[in-house]
C-alpha atoms as a PDB file:
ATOM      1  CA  UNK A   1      17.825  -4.223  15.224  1.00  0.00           C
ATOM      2  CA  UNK A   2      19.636  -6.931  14.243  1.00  0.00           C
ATOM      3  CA  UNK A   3      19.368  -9.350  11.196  1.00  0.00           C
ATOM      4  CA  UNK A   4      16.968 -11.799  13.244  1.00  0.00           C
ATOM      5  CA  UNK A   5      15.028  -9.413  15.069  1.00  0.00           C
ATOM      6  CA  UNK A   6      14.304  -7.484  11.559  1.00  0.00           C
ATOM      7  CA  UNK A   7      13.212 -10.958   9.571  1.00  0.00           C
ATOM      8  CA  UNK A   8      10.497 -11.526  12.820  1.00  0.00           C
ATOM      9  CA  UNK A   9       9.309  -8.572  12.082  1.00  0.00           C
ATOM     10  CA  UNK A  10       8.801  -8.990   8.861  1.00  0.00           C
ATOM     11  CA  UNK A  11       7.148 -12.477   9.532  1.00  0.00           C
ATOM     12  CA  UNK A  12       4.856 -11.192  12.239  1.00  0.00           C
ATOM     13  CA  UNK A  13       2.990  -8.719   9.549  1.00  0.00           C
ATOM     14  CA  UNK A  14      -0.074 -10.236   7.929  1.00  0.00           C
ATOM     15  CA  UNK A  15      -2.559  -8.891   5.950  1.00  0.00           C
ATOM     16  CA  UNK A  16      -6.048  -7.600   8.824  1.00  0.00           C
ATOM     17  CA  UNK A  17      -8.883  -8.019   7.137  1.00  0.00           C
ATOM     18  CA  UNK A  18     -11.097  -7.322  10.224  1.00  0.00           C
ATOM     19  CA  UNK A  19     -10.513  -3.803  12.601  1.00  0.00           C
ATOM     20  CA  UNK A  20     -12.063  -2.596  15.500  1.00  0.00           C
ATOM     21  CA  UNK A  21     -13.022   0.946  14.239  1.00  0.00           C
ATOM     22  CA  UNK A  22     -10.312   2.731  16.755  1.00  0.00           C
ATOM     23  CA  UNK A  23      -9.182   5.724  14.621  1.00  0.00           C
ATOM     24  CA  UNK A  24      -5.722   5.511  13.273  1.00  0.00           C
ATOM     25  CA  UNK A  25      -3.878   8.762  15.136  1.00  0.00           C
ATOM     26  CA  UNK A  26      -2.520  11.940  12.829  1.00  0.00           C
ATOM     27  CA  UNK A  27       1.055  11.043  14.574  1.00  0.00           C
ATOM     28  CA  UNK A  28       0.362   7.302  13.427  1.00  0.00           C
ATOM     29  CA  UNK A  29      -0.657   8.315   9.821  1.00  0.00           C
ATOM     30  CA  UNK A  30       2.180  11.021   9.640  1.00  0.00           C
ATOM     31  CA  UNK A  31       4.976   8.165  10.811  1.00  0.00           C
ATOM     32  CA  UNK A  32       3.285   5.812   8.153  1.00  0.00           C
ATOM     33  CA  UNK A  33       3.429   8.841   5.005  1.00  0.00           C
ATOM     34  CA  UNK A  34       7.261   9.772   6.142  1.00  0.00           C
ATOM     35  CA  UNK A  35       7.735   5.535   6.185  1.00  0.00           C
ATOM     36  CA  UNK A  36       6.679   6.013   2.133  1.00  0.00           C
ATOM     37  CA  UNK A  37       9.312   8.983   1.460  1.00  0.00           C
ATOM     38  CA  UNK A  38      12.175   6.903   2.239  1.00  0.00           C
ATOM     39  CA  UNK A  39      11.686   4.864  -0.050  1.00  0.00           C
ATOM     40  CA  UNK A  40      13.947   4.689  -3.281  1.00  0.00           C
ATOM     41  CA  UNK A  41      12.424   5.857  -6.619  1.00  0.00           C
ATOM     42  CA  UNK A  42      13.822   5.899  -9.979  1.00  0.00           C
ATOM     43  CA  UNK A  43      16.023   8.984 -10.704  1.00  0.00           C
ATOM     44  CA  UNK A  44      14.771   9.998  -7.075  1.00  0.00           C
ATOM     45  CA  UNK A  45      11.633  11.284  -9.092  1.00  0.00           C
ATOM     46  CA  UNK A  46       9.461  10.003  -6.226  1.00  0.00           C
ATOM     47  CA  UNK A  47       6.594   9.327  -8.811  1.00  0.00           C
ATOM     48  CA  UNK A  48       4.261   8.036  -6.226  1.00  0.00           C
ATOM     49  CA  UNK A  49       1.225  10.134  -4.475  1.00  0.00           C
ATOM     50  CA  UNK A  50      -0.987   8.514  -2.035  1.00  0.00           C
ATOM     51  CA  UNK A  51      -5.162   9.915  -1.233  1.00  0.00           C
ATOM     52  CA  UNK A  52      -5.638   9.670   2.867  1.00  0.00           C
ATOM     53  CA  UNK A  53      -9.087   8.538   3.035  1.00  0.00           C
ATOM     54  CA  UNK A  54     -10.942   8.382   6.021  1.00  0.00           C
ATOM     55  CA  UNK A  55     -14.504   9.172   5.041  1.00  0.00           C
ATOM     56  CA  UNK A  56     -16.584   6.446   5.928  1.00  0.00           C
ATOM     57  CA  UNK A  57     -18.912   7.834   2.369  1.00  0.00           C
ATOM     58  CA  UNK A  58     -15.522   7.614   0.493  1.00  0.00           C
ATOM     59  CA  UNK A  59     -14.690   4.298   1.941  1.00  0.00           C
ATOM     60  CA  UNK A  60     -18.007   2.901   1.432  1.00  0.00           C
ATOM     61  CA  UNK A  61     -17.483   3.638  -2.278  1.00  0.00           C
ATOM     62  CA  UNK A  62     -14.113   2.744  -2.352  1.00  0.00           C
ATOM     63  CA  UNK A  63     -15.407  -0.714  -0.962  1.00  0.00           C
ATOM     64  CA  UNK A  64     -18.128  -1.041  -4.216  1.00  0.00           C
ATOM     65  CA  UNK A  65     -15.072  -0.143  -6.205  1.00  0.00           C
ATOM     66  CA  UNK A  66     -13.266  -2.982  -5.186  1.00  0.00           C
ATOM     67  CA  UNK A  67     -15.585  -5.823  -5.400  1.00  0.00           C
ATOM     68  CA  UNK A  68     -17.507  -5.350  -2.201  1.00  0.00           C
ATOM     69  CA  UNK A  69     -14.256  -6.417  -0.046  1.00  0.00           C
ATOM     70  CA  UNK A  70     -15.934  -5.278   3.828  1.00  0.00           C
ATOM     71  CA  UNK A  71     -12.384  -4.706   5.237  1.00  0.00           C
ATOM     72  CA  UNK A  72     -12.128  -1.480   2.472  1.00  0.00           C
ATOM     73  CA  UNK A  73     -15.118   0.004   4.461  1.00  0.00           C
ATOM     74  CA  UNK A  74     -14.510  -1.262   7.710  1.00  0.00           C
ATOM     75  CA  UNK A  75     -11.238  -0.166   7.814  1.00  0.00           C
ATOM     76  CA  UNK A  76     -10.679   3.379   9.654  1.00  0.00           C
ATOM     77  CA  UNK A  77      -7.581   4.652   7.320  1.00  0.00           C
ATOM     78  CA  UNK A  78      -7.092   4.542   3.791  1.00  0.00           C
ATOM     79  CA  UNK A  79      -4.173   5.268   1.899  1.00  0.00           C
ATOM     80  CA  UNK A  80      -4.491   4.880  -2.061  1.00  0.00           C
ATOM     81  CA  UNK A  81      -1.304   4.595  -3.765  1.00  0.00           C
ATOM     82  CA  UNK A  82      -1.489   6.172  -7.098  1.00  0.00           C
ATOM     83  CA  UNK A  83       1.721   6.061  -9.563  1.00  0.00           C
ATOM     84  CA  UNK A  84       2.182   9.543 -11.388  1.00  0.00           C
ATOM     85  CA  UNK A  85       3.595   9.038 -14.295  1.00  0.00           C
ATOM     86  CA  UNK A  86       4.163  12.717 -15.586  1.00  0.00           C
ATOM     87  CA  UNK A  87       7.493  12.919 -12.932  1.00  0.00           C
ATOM     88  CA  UNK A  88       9.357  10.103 -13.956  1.00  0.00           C
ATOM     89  CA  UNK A  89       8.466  10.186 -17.881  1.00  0.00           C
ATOM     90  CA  UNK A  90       9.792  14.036 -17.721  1.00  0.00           C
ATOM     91  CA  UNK A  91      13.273  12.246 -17.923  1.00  0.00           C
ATOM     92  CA  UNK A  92      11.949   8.508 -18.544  1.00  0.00           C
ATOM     93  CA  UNK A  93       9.949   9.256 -21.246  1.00  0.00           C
ATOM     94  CA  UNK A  94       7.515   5.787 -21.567  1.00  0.00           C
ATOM     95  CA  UNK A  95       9.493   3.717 -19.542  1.00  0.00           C
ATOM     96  CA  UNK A  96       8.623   6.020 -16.714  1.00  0.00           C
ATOM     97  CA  UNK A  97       5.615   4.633 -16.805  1.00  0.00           C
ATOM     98  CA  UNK A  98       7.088   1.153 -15.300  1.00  0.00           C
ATOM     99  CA  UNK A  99       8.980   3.168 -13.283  1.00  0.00           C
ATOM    100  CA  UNK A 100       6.180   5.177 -11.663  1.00  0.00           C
ATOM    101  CA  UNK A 101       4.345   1.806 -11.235  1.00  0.00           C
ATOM    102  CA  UNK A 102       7.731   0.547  -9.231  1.00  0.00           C
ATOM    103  CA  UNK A 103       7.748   3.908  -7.382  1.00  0.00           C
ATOM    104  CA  UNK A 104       4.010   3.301  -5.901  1.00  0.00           C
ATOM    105  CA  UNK A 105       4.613  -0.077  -5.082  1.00  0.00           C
ATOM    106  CA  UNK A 106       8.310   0.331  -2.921  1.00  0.00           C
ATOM    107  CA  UNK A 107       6.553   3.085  -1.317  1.00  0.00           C
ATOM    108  CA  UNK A 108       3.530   0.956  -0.043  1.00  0.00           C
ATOM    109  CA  UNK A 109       5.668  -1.129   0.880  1.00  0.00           C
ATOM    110  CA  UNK A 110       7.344   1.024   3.004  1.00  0.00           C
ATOM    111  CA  UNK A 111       3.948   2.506   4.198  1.00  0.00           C
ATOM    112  CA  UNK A 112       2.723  -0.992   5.235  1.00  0.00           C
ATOM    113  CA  UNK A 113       5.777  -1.639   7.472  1.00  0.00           C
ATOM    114  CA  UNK A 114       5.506   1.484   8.860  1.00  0.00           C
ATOM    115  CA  UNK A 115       1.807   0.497   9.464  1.00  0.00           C
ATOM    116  CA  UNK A 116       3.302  -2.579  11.184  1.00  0.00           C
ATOM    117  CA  UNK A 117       6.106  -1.055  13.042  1.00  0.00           C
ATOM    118  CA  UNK A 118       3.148   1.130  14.798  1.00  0.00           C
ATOM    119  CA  UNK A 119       1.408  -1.911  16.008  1.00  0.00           C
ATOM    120  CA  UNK A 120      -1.037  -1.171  13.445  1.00  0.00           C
ATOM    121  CA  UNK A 121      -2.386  -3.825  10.761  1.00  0.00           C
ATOM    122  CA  UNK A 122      -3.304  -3.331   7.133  1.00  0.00           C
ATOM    123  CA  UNK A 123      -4.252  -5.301   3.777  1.00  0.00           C
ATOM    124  CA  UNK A 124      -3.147  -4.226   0.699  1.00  0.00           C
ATOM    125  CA  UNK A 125      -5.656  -3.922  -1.421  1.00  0.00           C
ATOM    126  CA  UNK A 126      -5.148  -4.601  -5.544  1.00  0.00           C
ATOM    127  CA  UNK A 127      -8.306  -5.697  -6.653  1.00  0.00           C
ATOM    128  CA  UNK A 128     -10.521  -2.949  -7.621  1.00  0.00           C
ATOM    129  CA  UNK A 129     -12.001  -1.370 -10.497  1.00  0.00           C
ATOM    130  CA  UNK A 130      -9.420   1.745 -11.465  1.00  0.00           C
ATOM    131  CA  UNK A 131     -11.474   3.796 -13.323  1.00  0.00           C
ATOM    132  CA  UNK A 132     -13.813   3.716 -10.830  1.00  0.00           C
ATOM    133  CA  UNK A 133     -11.559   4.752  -8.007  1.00  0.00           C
ATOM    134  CA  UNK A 134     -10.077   7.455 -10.257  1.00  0.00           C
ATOM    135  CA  UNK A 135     -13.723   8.747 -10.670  1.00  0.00           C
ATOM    136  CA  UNK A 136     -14.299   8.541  -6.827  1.00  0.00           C
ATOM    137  CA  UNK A 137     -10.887  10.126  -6.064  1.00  0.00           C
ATOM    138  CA  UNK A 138     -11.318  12.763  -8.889  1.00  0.00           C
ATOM    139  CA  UNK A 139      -7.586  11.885 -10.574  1.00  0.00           C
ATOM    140  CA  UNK A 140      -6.046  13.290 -12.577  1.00  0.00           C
ATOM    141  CA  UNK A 141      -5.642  11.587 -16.379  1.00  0.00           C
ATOM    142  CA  UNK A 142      -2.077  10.585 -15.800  1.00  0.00           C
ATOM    143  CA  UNK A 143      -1.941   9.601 -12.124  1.00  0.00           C
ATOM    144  CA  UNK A 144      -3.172   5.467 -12.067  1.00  0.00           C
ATOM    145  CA  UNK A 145      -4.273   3.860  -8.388  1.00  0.00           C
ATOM    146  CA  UNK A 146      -1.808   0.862  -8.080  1.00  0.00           C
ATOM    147  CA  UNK A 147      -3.072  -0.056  -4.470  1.00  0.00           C
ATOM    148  CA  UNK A 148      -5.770   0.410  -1.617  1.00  0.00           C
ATOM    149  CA  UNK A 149      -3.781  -0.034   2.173  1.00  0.00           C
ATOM    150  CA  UNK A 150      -6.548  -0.465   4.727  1.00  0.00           C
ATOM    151  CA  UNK A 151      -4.934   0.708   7.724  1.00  0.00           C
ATOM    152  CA  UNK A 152      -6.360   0.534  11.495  1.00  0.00           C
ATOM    153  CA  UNK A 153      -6.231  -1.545  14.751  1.00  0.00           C
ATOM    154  CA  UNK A 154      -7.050  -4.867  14.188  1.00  0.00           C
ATOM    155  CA  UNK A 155      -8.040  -8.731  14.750  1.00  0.00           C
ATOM    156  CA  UNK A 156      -4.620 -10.690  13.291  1.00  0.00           C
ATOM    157  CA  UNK A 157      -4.978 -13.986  12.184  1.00  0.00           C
ATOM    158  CA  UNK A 158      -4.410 -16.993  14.248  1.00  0.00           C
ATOM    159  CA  UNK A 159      -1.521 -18.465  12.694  1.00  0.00           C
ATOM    160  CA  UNK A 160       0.278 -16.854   9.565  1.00  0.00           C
ATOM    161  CA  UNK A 161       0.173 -17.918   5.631  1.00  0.00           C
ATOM    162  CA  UNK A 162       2.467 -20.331   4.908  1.00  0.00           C
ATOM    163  CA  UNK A 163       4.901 -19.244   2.150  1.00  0.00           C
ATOM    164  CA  UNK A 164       6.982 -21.234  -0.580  1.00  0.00           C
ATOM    165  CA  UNK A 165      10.413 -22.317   0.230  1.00  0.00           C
ATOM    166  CA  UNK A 166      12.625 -19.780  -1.354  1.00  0.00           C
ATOM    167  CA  UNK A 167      13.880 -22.350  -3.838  1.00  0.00           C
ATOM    168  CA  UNK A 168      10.752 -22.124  -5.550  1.00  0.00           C
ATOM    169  CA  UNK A 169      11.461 -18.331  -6.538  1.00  0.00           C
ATOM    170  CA  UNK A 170      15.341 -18.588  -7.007  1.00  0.00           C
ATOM    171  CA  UNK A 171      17.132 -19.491 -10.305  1.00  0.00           C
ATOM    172  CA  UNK A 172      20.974 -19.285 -10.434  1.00  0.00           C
ATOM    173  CA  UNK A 173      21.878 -17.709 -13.813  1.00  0.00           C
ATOM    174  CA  UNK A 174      19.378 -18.675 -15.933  1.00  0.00           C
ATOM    175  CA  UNK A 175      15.807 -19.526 -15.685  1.00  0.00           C
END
């Protein structure tokens, strides 16, 4: 792939809030989980785990949890991205804390292009209760949900968010 060819596929992914119910495959969902372990973590601590949820009783509740949002039920796949901070403040000490934070998110990241390279869509999810998905989830006390991916076959957008130009993010030096 070159340069061009990787930057339209990074245009052509949007965020599916609407899917069609097909089940997302257990070769699909493995090539999406080994999509997360490649990506880099501090100290290579990996300080990311993710919950597969599929239950339509778990997603139904994961849905309430996150301020009735439909596509969090509708969808057929759910991956929730927890940081866990007790690998990367074993050598990070409360900084890992960031760190694990960073993990979860480069590694949904990676998940949702692999979601996208399968022809698949997905929304990342970060508005939800989190002690209420912890509860749901049974977590453990030092693992925190950063994000919900809803993953599954579904009904893209007509056209594609417009973004700012990158001049409005960059600043040369100094803010």
């Amino acid at each position: 792939m070159d340069s061009s060819e990787f930057y339209e596929f990074l245009v052509s992914r949007s965020s599916v809030r609407e899917y069609t119910g097909q089940k997302v495959t257990a070769e699909q969902l493995s090539y999406i989980l080994d999509c997360g372990c490649t990506s880099p973590s501090a100290g290579n601590l990996e300080a990311w785990d993710v919950v597969v949820v599929s239950s339509e009783e778990v997603r139904e509740l994961l849905s309430d949890a996150a301020y009735q949002q439909p596509h969090v039920r509708d969808a057929p796949l759910l991956l929730v991205v927890c940081a866990n901070y007790i690998r990367s403040m074993s050598r990070y000490g409360e900084r890992g804390i960031l760190y694990a934070v960073q993990d979860a998110t480069i590694a949904c990241t990676s998940m949702m292009l692999g979601v996208h390279a399968q022809r698949l869509h997905s929304c990342w999810v970060g508005a939800f209760d989190e002690e209420e998905v912890k509860h749901i989830l049974g977590l453990p006390v030092h693992v925190r949900p950063v994000a919900i991916l809803c993953v599954g076959r579904g009904h893209p957008p007509g056209s594609y968010t417009e973004r700012m130009p990158v001049g409005e993010h960059v600043h040369d030096s100094t803010w």
